[in-house]
Each structure stands twice: as structure tokens, then as C-alpha cells.
PDB file of N, CA and C in Angstrom:
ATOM      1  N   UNK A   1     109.304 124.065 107.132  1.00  0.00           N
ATOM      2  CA  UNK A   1     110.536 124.358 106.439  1.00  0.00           C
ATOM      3  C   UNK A   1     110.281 124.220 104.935  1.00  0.00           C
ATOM      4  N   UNK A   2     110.643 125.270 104.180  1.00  0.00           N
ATOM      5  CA  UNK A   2     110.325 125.325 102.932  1.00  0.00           C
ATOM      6  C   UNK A   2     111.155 124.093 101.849  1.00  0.00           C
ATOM      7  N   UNK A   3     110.718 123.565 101.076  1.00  0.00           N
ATOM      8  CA  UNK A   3     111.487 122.248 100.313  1.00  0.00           C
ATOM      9  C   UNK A   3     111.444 121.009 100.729  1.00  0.00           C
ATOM     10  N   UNK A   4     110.503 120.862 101.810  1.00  0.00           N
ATOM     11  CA  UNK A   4     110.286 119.571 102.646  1.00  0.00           C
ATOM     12  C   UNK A   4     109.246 119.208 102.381  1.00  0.00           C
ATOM     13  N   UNK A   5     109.104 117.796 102.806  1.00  0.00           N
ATOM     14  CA  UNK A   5     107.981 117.181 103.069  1.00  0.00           C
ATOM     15  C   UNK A   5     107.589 115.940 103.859  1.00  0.00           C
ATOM     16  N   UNK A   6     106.814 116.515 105.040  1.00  0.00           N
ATOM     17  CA  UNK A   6     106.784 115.607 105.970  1.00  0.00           C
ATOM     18  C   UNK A   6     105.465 114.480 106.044  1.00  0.00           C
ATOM     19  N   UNK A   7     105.038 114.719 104.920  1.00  0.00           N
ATOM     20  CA  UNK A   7     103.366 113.694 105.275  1.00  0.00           C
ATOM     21  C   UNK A   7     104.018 112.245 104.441  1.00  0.00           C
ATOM     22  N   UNK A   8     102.910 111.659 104.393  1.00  0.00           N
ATOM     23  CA  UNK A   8     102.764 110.637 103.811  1.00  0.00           C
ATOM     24  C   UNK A   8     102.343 110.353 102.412  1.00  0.00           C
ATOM     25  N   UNK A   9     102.926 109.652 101.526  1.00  0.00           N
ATOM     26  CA  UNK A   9     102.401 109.515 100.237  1.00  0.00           C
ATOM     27  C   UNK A   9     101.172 108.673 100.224  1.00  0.00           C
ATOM     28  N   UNK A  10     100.014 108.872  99.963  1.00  0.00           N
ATOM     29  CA  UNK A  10      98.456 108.257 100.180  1.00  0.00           C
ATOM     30  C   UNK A  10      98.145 107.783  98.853  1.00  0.00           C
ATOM     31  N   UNK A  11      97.884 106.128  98.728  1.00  0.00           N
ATOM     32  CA  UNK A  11      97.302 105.684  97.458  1.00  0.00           C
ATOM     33  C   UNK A  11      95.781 105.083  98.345  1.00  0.00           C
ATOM     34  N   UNK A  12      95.094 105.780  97.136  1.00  0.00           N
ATOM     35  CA  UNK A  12      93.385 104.900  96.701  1.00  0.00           C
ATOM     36  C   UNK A  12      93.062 104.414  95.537  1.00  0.00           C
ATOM     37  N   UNK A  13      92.158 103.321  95.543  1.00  0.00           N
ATOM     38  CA  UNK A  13      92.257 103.005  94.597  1.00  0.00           C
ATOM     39  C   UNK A  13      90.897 103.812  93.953  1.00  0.00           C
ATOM     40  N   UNK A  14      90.474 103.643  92.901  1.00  0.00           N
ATOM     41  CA  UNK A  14      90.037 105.002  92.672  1.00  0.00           C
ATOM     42  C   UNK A  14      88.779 104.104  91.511  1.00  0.00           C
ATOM     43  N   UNK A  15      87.518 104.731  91.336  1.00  0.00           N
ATOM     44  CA  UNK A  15      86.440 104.004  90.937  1.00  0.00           C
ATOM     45  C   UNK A  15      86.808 103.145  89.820  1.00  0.00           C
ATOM     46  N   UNK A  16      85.937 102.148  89.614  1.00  0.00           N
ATOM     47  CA  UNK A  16      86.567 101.229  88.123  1.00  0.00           C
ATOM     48  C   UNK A  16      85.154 101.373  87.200  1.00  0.00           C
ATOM     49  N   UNK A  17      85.859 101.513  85.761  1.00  0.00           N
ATOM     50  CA  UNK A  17      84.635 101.296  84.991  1.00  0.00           C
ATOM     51  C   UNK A  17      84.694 100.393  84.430  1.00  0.00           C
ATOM     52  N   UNK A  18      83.867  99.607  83.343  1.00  0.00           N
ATOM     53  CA  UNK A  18      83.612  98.328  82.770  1.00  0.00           C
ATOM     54  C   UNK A  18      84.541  98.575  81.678  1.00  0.00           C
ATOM     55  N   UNK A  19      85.192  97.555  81.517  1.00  0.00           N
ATOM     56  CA  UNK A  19      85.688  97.373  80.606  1.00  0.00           C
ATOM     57  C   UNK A  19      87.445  98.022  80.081  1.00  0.00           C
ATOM     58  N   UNK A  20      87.953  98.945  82.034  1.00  0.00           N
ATOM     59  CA  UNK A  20      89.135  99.402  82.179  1.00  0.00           C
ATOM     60  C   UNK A  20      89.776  98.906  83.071  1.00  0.00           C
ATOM     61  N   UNK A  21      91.244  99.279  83.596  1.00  0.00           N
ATOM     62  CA  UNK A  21      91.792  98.474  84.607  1.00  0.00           C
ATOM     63  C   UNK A  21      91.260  99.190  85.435  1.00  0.00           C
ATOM     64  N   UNK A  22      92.037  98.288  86.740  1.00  0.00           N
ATOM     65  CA  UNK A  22      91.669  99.188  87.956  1.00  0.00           C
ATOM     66  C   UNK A  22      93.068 100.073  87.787  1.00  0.00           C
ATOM     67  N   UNK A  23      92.800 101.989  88.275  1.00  0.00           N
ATOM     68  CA  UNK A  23      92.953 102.645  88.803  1.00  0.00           C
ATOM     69  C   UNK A  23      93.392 102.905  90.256  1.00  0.00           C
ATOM     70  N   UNK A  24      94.921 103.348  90.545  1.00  0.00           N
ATOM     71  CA  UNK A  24      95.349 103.724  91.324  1.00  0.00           C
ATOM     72  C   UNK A  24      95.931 105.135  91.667  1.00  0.00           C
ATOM     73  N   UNK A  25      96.011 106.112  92.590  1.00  0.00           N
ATOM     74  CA  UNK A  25      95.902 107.229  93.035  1.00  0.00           C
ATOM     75  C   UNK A  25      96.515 107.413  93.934  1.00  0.00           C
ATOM     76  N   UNK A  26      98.095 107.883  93.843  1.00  0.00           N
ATOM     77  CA  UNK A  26      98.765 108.400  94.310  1.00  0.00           C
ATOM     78  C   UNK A  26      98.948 110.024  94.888  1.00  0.00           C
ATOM     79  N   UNK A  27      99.329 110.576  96.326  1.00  0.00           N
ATOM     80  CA  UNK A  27      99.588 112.191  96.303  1.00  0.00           C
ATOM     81  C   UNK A  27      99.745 112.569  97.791  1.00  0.00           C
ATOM     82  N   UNK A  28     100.243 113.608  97.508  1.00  0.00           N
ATOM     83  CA  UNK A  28     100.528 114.101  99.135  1.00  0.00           C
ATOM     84  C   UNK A  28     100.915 115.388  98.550  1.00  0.00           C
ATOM     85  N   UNK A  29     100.815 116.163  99.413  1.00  0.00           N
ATOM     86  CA  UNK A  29     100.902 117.262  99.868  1.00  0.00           C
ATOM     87  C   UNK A  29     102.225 117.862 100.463  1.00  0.00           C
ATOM     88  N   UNK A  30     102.858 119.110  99.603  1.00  0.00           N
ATOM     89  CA  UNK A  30     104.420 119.276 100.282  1.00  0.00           C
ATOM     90  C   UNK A  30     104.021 121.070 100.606  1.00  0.00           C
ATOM     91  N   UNK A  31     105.360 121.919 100.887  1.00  0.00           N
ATOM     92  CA  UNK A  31     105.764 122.795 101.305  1.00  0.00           C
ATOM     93  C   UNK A  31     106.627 123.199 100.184  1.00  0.00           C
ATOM     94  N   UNK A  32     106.712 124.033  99.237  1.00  0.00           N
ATOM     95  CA  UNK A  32     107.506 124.269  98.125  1.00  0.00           C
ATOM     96  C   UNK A  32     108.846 124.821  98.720  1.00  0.00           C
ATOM     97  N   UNK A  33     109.439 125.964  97.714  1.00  0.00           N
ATOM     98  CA  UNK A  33     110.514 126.469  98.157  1.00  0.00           C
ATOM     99  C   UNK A  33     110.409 127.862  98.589  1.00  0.00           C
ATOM    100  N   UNK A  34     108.958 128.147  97.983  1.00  0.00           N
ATOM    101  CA  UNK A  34     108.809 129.662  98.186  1.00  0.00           C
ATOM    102  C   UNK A  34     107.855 129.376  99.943  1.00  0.00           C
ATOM    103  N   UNK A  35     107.405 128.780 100.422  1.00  0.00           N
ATOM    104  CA  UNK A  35     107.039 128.037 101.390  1.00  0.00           C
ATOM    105  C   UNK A  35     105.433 128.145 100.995  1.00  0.00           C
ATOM    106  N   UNK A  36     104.790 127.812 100.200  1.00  0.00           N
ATOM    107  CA  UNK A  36     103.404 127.907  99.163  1.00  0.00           C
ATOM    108  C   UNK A  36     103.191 126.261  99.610  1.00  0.00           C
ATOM    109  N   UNK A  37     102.156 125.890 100.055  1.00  0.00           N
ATOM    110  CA  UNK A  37     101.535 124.279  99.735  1.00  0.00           C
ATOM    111  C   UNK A  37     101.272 124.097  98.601  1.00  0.00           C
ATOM    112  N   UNK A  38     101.121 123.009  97.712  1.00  0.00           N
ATOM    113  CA  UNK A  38     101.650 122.526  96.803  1.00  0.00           C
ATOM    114  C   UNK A  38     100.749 120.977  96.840  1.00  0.00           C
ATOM    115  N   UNK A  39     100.408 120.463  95.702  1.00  0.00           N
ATOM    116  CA  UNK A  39      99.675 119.243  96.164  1.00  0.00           C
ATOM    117  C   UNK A  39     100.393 118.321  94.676  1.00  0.00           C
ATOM    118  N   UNK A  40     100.360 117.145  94.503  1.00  0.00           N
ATOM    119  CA  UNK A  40     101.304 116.584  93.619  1.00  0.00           C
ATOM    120  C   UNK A  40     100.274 115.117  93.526  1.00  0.00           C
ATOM    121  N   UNK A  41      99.529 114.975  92.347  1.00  0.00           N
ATOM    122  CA  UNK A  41      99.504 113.392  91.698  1.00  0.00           C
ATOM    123  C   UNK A  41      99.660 112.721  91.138  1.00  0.00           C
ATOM    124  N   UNK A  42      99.747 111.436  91.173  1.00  0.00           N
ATOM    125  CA  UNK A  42      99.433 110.668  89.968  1.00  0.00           C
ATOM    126  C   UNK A  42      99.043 109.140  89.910  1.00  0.00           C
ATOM    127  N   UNK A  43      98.421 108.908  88.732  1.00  0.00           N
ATOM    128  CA  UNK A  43      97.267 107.939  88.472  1.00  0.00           C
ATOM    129  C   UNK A  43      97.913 106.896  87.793  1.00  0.00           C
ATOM    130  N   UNK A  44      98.368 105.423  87.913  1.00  0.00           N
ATOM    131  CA  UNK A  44      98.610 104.640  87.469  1.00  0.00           C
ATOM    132  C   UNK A  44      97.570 103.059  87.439  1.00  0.00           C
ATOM    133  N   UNK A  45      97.980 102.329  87.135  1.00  0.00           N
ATOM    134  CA  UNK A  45      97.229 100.595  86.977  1.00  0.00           C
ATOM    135  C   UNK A  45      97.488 100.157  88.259  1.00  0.00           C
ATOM    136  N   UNK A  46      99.292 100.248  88.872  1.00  0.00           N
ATOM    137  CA  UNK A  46      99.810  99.629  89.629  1.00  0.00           C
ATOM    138  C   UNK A  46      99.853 101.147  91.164  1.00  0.00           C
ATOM    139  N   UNK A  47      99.498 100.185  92.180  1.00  0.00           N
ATOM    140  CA  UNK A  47      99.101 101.023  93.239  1.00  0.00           C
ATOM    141  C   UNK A  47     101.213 101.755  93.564  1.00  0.00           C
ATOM    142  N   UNK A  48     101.613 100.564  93.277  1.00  0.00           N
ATOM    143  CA  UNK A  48     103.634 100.798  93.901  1.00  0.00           C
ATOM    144  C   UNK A  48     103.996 101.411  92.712  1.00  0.00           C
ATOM    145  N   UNK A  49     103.364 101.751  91.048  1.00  0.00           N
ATOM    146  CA  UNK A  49     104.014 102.619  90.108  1.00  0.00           C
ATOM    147  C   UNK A  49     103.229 104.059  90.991  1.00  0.00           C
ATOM    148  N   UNK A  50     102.190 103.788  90.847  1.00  0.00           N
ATOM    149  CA  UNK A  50     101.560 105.266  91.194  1.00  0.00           C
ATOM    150  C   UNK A  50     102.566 106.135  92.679  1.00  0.00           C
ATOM    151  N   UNK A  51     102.950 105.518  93.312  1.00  0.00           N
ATOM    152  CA  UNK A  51     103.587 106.070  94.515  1.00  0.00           C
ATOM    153  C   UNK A  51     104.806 106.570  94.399  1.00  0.00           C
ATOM    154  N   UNK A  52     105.588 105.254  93.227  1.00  0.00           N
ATOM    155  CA  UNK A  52     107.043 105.715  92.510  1.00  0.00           C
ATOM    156  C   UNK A  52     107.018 107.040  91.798  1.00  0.00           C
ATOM    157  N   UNK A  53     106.303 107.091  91.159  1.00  0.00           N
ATOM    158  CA  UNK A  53     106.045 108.290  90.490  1.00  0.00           C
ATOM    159  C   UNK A  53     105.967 109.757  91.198  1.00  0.00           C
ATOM    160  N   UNK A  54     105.270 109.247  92.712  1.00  0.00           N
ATOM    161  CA  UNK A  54     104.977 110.650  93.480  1.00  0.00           C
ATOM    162  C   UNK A  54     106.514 111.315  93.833  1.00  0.00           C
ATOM    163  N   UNK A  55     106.855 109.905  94.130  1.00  0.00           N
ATOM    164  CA  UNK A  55     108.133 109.951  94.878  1.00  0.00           C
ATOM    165  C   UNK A  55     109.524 110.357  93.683  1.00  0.00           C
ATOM    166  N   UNK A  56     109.370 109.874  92.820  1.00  0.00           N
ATOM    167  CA  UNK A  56     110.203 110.569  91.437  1.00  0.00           C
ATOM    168  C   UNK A  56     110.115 112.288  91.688  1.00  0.00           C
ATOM    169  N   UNK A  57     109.029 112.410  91.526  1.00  0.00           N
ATOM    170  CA  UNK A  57     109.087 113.646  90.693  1.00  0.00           C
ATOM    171  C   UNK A  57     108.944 114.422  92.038  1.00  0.00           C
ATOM    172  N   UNK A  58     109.306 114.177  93.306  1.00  0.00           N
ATOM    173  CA  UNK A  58     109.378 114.978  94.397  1.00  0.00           C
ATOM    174  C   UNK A  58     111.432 115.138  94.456  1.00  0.00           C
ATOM    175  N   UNK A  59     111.455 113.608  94.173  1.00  0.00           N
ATOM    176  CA  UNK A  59     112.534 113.691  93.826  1.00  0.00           C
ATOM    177  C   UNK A  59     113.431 114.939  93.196  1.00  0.00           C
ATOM    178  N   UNK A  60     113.055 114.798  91.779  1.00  0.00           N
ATOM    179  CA  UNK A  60     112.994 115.829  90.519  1.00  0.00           C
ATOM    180  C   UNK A  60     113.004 117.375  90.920  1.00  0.00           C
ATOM    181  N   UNK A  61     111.927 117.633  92.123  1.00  0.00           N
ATOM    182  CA  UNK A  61     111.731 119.221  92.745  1.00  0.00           C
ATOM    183  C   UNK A  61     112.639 119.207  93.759  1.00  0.00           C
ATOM    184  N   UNK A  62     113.280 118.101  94.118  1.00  0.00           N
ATOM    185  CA  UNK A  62     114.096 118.683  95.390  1.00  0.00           C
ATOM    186  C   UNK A  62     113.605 118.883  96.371  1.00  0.00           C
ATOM    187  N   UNK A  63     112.034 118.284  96.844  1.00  0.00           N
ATOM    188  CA  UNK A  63     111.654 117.668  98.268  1.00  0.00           C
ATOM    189  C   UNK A  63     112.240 116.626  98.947  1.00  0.00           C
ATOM    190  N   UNK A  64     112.658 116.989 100.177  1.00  0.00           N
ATOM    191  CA  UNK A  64     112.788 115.427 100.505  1.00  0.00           C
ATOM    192  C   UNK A  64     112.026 115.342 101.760  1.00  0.00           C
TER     193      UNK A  64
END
């Protein structure tokens, strides 16, 4: 169904380099409106900002 999204939001934590925080990696995969897959991320410090964020801006498009 087009505007949905049925998976799961997936965080990893994502390589660390010296001298940065650790990296977290938020994303999942939706069904747009035109019914096109669509893939959505984002990269925060905090593993629960990075997920908020997925979840915002799915928000924002009108997935639910």
C-alpha cells in the first residue's frame, strides 16, 4: 500500500574513529506515495536520537 510502512526502523552502530564519538545509524525502508521504494537515514551520537529522527521525518512525509 502506497504511504506505508511496514518494516522496522534498524539502528547500527557504525565504525568509530580516534578521537570522535561513537556513531549511530538509523533507517528503514518505506513505500512512497507514488508506490516507488524509498530508503530514509540518519546518523546521530545517540542510538534513540538517530531513530527519532527516522521516525520524525516519516512522520513529516506522511508514512505511517
Amino acid at each position: 500500500m502506497p504511504g506505508t510502512s511496514a518494516a522496522e526502523i534498524l539502528v547500527d552502530k557504525l565504525p568509530a574513529y580516534a578521537g570522535q564519538p561513537q556513531r549511530w545509524s538509523a533507517r528503514i525502508a518505506y513505500c512512497d506515495q507514488a508506490g516507488r521504494i524509498r530508503h530514509l537515514q540518519a546518523i546521530h551520537t545517540d542510538p534513540d536520537a538517530a531513530a527519532d529522527a527516522v521516525q520524525d521525518r516519516l512522520d513529516e512525509l506522511g508514512i505511517r
